[in-house]
Protein backbone atom coordinates (compact mmCIF):
# COMPACT_ATOMS: atom_id res chain seq x y z
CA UNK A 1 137.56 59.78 259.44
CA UNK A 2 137.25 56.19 257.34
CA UNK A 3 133.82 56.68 257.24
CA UNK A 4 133.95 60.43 256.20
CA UNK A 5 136.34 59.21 253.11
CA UNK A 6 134.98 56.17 252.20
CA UNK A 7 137.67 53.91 253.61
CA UNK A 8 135.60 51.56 256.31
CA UNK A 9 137.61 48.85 256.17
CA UNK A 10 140.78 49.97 255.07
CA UNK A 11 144.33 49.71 257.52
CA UNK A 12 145.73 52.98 258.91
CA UNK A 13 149.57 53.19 257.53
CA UNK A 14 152.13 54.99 259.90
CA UNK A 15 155.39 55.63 258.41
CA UNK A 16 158.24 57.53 258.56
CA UNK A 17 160.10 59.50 255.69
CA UNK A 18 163.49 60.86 255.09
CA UNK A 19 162.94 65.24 255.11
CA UNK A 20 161.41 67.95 257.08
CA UNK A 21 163.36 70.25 258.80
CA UNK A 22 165.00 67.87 261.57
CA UNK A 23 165.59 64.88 258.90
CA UNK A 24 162.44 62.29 259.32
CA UNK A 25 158.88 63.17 259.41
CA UNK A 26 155.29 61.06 260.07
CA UNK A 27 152.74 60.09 257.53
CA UNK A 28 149.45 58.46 257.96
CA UNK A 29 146.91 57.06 255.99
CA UNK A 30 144.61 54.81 254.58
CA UNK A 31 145.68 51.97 252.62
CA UNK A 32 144.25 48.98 251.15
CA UNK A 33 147.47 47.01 250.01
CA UNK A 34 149.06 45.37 253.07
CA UNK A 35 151.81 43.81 252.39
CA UNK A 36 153.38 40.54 253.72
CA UNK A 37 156.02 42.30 255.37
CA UNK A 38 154.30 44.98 257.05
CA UNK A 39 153.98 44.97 261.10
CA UNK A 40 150.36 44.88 261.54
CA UNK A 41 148.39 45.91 265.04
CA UNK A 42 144.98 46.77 265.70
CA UNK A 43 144.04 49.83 268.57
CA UNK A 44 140.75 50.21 269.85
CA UNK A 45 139.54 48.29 266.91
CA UNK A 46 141.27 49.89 264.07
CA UNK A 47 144.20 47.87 261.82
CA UNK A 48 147.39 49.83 261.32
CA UNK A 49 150.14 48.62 259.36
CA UNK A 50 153.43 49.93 259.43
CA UNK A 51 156.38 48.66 257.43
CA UNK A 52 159.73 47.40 258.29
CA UNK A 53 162.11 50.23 258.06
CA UNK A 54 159.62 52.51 259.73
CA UNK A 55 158.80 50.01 262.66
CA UNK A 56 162.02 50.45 264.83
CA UNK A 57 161.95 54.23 264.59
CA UNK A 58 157.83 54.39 265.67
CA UNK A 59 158.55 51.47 268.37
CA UNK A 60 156.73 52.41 271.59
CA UNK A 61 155.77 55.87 269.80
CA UNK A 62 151.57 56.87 271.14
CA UNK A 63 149.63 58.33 268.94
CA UNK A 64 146.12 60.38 269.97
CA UNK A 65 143.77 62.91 268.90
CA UNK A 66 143.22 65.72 270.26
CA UNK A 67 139.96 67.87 270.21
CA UNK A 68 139.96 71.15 271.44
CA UNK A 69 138.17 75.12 271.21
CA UNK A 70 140.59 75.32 268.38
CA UNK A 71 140.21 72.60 266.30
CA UNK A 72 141.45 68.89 266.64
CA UNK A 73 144.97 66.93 265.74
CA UNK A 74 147.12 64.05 265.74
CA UNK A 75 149.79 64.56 268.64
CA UNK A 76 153.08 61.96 268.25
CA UNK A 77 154.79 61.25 271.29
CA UNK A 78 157.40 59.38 270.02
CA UNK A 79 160.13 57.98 272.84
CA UNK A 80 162.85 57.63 270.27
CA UNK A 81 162.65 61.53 268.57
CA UNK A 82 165.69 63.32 270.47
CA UNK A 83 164.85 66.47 268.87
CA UNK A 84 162.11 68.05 266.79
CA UNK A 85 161.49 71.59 264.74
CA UNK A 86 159.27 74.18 265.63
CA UNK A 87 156.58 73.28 263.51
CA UNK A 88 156.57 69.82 265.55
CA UNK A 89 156.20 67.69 261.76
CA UNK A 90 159.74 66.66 262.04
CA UNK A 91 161.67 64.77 263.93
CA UNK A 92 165.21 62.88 264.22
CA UNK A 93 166.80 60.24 266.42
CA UNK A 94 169.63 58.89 267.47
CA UNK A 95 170.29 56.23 264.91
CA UNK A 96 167.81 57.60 262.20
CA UNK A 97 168.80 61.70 261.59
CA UNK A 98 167.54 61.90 258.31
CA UNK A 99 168.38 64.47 255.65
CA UNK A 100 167.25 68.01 256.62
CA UNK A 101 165.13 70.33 254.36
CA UNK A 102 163.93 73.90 254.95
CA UNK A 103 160.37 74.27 256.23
């Protein structure tokens, strides 16, 4: 995917943000400005950074693609969600619920 979008070299950002339809919800993508503060790992030779507030809510969370007949996707397994809607994209936890939206 970096190399489809011109972004070889860039970090992979996982956060987490208040809405969706169970309170939080994931977002990933590329980013070039890492900042000082930001937990950084590398996977399978890829950097991800993921900042502060989102860190203790995506601790021990696995993230994979899937490919399949149908098409492909990120799946979340996150060990900290304690519910989820429908449309799997949202998420809440114990400590973190979030403000609900419609979806």
């Amino acid at each position: 995917m970096m190399k489809q979008n011109e972004e070889e070299g860039a970090t992979l950002r996982v956060t987490v943000h208040g809405g969706g339809c169970s309170g939080l919800s994931y977002g990933m993508g590329f980013d070039r400005d890492i900042k000082e503060d930001d937990i950084k790992l590398n996977q399978h030779g890829i950097d991800i950074a993921v900042d502060p507030e989102s860190a203790p809510i995506l601790n021990g969370t696995v993230i994979d693609y899937k490919q399949s007949l149908m098409g492909g996707g990120f799946t979340i397994d996150n060990p900290n969600a304690i519910a989820s809607c429908g449309c799997g994209s949202s998420f809440r936890t114990a400590v973190n619920a979030g403000k609900p939206e419609n979806c």
